[in-house]
Protein backbone atom coordinates (compact mmCIF):
# COMPACT_ATOMS: atom_id res chain seq x y z
CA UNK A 1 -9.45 8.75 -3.45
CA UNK A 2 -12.89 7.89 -2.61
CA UNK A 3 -13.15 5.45 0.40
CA UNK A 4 -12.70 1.54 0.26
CA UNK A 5 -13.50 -1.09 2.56
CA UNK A 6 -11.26 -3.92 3.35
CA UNK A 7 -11.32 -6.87 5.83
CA UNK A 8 -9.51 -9.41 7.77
CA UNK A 9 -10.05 -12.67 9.46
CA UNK A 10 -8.45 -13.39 12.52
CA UNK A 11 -8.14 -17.57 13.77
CA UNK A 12 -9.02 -16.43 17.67
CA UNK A 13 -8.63 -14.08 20.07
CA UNK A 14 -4.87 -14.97 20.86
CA UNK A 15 -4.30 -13.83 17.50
CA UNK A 16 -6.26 -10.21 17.48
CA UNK A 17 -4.80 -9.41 20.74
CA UNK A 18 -1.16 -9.61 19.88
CA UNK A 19 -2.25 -8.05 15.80
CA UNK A 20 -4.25 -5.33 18.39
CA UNK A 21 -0.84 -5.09 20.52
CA UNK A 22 -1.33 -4.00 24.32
CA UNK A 23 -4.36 -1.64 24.38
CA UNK A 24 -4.83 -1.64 20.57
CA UNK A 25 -0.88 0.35 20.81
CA UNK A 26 -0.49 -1.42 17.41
CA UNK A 27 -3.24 0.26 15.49
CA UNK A 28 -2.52 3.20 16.99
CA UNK A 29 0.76 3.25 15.36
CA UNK A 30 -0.82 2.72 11.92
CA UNK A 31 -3.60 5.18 12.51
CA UNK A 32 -0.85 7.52 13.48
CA UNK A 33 0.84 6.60 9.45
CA UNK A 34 -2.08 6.08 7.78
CA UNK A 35 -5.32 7.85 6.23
CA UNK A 36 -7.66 4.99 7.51
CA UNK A 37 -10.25 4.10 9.96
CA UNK A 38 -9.79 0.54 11.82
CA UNK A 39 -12.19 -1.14 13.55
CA UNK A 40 -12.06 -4.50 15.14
CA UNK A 41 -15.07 -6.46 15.57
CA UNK A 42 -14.83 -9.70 17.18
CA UNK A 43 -12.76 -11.61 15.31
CA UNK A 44 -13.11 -9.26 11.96
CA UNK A 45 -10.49 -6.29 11.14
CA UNK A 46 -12.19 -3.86 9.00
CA UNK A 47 -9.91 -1.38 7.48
CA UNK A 48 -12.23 1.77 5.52
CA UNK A 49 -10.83 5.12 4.28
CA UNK A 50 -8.29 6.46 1.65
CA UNK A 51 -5.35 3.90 2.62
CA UNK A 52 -7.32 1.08 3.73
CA UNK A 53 -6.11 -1.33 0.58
CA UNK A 54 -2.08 -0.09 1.67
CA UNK A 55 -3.36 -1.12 5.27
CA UNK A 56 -5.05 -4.00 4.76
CA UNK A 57 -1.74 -5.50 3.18
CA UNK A 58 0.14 -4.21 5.95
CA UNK A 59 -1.84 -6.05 8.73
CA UNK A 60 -2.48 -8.66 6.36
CA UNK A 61 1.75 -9.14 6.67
CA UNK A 62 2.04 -8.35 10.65
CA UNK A 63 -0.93 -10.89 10.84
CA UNK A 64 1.17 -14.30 9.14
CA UNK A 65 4.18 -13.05 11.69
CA UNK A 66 1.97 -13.91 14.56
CA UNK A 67 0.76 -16.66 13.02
CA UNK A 68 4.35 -17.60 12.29
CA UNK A 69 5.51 -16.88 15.03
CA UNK A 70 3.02 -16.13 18.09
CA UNK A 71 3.66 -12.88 19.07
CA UNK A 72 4.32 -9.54 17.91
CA UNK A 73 6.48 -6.89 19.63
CA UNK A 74 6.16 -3.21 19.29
CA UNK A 75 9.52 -2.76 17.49
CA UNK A 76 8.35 -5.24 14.37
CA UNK A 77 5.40 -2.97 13.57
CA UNK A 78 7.34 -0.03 13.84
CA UNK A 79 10.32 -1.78 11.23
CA UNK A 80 7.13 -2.36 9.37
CA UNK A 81 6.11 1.09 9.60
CA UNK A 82 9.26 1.96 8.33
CA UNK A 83 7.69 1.07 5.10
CA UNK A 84 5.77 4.21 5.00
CA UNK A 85 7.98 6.95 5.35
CA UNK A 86 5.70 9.85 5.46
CA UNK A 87 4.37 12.24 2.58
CA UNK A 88 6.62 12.97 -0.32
CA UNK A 89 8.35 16.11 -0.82
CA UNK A 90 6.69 18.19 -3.70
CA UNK A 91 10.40 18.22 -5.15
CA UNK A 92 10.79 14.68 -5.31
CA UNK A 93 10.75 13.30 -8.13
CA UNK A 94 8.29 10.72 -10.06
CA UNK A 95 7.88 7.61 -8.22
CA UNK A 96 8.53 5.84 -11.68
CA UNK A 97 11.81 7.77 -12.15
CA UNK A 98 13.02 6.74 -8.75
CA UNK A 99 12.07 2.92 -9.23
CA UNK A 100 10.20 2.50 -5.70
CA UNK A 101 7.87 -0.06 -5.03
CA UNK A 102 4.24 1.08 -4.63
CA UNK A 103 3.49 2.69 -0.91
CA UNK A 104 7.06 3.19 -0.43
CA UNK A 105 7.57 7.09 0.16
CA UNK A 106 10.83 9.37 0.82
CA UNK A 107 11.01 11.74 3.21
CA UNK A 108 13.94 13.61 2.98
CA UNK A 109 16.49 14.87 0.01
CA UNK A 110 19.54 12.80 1.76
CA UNK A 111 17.25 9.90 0.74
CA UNK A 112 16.66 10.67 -2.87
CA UNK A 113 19.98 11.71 -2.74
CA UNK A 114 21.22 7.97 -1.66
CA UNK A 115 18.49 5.72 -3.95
CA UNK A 116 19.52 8.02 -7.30
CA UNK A 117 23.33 6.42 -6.12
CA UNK A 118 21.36 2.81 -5.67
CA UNK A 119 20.46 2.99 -9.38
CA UNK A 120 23.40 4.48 -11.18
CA UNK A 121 26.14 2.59 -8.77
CA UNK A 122 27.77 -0.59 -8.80
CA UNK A 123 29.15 -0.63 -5.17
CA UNK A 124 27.34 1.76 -3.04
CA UNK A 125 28.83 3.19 0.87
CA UNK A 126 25.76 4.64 2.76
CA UNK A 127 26.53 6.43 6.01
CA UNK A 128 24.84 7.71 8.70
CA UNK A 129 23.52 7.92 11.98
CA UNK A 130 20.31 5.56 13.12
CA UNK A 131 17.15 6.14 11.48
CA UNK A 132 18.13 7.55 7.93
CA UNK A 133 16.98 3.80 6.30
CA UNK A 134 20.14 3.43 5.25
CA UNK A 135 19.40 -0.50 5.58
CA UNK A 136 16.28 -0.41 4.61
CA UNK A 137 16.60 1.52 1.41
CA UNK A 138 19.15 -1.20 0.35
CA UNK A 139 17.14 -3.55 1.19
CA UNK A 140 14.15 -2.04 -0.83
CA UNK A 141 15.98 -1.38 -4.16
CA UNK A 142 17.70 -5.32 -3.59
CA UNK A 143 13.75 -6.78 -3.56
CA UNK A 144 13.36 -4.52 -6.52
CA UNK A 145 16.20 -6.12 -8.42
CA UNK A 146 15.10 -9.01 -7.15
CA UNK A 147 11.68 -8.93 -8.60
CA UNK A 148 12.32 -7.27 -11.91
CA UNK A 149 14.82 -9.92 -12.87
CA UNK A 150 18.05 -7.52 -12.46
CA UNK A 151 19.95 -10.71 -9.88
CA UNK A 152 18.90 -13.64 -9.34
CA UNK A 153 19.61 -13.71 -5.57
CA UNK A 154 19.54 -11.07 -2.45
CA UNK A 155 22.67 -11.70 0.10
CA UNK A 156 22.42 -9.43 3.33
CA UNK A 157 25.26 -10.03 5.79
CA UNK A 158 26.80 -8.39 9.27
CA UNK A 159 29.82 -8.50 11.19
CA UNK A 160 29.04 -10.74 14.38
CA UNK A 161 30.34 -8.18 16.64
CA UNK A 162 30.34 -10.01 20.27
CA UNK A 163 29.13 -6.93 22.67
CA UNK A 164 29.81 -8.58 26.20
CA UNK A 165 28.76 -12.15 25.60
CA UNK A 166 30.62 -14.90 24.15
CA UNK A 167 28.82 -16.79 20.78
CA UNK A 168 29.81 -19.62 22.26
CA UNK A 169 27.95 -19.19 25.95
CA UNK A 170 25.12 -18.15 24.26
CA UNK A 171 22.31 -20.77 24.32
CA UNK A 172 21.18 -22.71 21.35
CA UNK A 173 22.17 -23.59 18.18
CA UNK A 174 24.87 -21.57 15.78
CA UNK A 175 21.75 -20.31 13.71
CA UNK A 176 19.96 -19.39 17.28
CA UNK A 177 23.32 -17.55 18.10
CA UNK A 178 24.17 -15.25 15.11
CA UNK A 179 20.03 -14.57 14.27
CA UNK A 180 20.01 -11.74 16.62
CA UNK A 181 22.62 -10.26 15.21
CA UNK A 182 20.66 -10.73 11.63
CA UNK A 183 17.26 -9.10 13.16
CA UNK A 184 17.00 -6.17 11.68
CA UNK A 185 18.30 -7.37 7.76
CA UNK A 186 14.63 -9.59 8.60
CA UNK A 187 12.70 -6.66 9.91
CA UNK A 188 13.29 -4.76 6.91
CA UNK A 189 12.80 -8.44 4.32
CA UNK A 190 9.04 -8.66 6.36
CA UNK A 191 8.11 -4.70 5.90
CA UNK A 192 8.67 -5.41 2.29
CA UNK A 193 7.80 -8.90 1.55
CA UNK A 194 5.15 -11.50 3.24
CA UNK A 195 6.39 -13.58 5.86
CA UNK A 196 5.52 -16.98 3.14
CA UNK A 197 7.45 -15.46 0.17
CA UNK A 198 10.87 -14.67 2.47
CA UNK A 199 10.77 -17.78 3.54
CA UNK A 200 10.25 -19.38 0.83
CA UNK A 201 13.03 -17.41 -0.96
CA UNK A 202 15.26 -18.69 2.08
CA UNK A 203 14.49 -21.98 1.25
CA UNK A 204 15.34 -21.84 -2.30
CA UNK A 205 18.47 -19.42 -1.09
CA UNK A 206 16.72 -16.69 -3.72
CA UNK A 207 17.58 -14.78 -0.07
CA UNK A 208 20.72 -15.40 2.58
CA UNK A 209 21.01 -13.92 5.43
CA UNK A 210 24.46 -14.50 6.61
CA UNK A 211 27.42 -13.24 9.15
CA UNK A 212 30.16 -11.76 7.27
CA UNK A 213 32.40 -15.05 8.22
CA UNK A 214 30.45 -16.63 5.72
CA UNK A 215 31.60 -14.68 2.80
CA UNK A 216 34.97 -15.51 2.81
CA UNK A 217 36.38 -18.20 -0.45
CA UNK A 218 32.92 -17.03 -2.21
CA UNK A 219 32.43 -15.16 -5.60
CA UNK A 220 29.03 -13.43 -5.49
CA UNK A 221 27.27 -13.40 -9.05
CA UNK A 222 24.42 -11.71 -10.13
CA UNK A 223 23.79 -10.73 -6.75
CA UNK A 224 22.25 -7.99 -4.53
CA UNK A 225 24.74 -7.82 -1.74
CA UNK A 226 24.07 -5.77 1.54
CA UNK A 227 26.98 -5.40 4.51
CA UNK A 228 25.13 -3.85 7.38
CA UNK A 229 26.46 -2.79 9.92
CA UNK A 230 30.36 -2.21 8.00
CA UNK A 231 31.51 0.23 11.06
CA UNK A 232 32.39 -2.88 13.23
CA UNK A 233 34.61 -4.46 9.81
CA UNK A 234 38.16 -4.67 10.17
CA UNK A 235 39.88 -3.45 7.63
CA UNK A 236 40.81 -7.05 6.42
CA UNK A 237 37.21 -7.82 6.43
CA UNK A 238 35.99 -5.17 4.42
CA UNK A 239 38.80 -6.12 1.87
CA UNK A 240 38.05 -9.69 1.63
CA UNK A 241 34.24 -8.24 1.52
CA UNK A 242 34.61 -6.17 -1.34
CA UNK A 243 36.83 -8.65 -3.35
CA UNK A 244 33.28 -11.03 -3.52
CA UNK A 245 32.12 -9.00 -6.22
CA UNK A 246 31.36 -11.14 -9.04
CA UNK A 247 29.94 -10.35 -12.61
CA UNK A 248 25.91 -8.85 -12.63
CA UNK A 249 26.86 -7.74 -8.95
CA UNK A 250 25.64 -4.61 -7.04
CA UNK A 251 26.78 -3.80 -3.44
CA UNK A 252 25.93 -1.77 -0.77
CA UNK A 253 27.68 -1.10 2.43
CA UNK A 254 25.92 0.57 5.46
CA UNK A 255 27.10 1.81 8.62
CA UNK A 256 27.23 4.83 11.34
CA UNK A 257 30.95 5.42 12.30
CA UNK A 258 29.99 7.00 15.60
CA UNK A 259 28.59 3.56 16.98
CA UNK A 260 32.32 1.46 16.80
CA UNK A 261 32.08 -1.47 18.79
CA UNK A 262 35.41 -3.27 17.61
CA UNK A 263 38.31 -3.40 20.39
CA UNK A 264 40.37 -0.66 21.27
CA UNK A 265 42.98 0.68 18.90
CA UNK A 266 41.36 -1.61 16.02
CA UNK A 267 40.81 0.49 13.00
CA UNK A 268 37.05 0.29 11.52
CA UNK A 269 37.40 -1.31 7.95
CA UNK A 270 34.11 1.31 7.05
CA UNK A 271 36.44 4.02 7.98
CA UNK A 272 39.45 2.58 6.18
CA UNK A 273 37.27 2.32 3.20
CA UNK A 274 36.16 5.84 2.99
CA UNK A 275 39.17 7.46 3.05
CA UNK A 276 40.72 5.11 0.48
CA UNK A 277 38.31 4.61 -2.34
CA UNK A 278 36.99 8.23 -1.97
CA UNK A 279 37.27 9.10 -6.24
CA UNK A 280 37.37 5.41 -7.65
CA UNK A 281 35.63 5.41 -10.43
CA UNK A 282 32.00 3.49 -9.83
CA UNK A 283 31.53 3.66 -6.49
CA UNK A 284 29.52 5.82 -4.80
CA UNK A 285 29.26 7.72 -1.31
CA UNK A 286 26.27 8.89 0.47
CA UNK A 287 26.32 10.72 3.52
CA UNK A 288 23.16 10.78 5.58
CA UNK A 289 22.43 13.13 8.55
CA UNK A 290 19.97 14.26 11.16
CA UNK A 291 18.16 15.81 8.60
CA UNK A 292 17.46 12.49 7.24
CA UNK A 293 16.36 10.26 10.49
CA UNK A 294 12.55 9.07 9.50
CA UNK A 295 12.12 7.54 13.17
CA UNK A 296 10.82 8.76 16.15
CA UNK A 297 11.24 12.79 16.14
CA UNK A 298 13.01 12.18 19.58
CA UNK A 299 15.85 10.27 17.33
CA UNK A 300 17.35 13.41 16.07
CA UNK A 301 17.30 15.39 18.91
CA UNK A 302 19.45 12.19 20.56
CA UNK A 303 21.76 11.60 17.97
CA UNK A 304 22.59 15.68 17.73
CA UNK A 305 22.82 15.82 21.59
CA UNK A 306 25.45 13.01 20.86
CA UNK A 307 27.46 14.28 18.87
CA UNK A 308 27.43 17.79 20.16
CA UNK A 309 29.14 15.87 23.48
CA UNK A 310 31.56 13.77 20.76
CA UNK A 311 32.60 17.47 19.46
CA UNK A 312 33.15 18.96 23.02
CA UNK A 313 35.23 15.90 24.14
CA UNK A 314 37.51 16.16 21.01
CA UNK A 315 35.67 13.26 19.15
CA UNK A 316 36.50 10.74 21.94
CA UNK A 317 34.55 7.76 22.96
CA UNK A 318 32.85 8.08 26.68
């Protein structure tokens, strides 16, 4: 691809030092994804080489988060990141028969693997250990639906699991309470869409972003449905979750059943699940691995030195 030169305006220098990120650590990150050259001049971001147009919509997106929002941490750019998964496989198949949206790549055949499942399934379980994209991936073919006219709505909830503090001694209000449990179901809406467009599909509740407590009493039509996070269900949750499926519906449910954090002696609903739906007609199971992580190449190695101490101990929890 012969070279092409794109640019960005920055407001002031507040705003190019937290796009720049502590001693430019952001654009070192995309230099370190990306075929591309970026230079910051003032208050001008020029972006030149193969990927610049991929990159200039990239910073163009991290750029209306500050804006929205005043800063930007190193774990947003990365979710961003997340975006570009690396260079394809030479087995994978055409980007048109896998239905991706453009600059979206997969890196491993546990990810093919799961999005051929997102097409041809109705109610999709995805699991698998941090850094696969299992939550992502959803959330990627849900935008596509979205876009293309397939629902008419995206829903993406997650168990409020309460990990040492109370909801209610948190401070602020309910929605200031539950959003960080929602974090990551954003991170992965921004890497995909602009800051403006999810929230103006929030607005219009196009897009909800939700605790699971919300779902019960509703019928979900013509909906893109997303559970996140389904390891820390009860079983009665994931029943009354499942039982929302309404006509023109697809679901997904994601989760890594090494990372429980309901009470002792409660049995995960994600667990439950698996074992009793396993050959139902319609659904479909995909089971992602190490092989699969797409983060940091220091998240394998930790989530094998994991569960090589889980085997040793019998499966226990520490």
């Amino acid at each position: 691809m012969g070279e092409s030169l794109n640019e960005i305006q920055l407001g002031n220098l507040d705003e190019a030092r937290a796009l720049c990120g502590p001693h430019d650590q952001n654009l070192r990150l995309v230099r370190q994804r990306f075929d591309v050259q970026i230079l910051v001049r003032g208050l001008t971001v020029t972006c030149t080489g193969g990927d610049a147009e991929a990159v200039h919509a990239l910073l163009a997106g991290l750029l209306a988060r500050v804006r929205a929002e005043g800063e930007l941490e190193r774990e947003q750019v990365l979710a961003v990141l997340d975006a570009a998964l690396g260079p394809e496989d030479a087995s994978d198949p055409p980007r048109e028969e896998l239905g991706l949206l453009d600059g979206i790549k997969l890196r491993s055949a546990g990810q093919r693997r799961y999005v051929a499942l997102l097409r041809e399934s109705d109610l999709v379980f995805a699991v698998g250990p941090a850094g696969t994209g299992k939550t992502f991936l959803a959330v990627l073919m849900a935008v596509q639906a979205l876009k293309t006219g397939r629902v008419r709505r995206i829903v993406l909830c997650r168990p409020a699991v309460e990990a040492g503090e109370k909801l209610g001694y948190l401070p602020g209000d309910f929605q200031a309470k539950v959003n960080p449990y929602m974090r990551p179901l954003y991170d992965a809406l921004y890497a995909l869409l602009d800051y403006d467009t999810v929230k103006r599909y929030m607005e219009r509740e196009v897009i909800e972003v939700a605790p699971l407590a919300y779902m019960r009493g509703r019928t979900l039509s013509d909906a893109f449905v997303i559970l996140d996070e389904a390891q820390n269900t009860t079983r009665a949750q994931m029943k009354m979750f499942l039982t929302r499926m309404g006509e023109g519906s697809r679901i997904v449910v994601t989760g890594d059943v090494t990372q429980v954090d309901l009470p002792p002696g409660v049995t995960s609903g994600l667990v439950h699940a698996q074992s009793i739906l396993k050959g139902v007609k319609g659904i479909g199971f995909a089971a992602l691995t190490t092989d699969d992580v797409v983060r940091h190449a220091l998240v394998s190695r930790i989530v094998r030195a994991y569960e090589g101490r889980a085997g040793r101990k019998g499966g226990g929890r520490d």
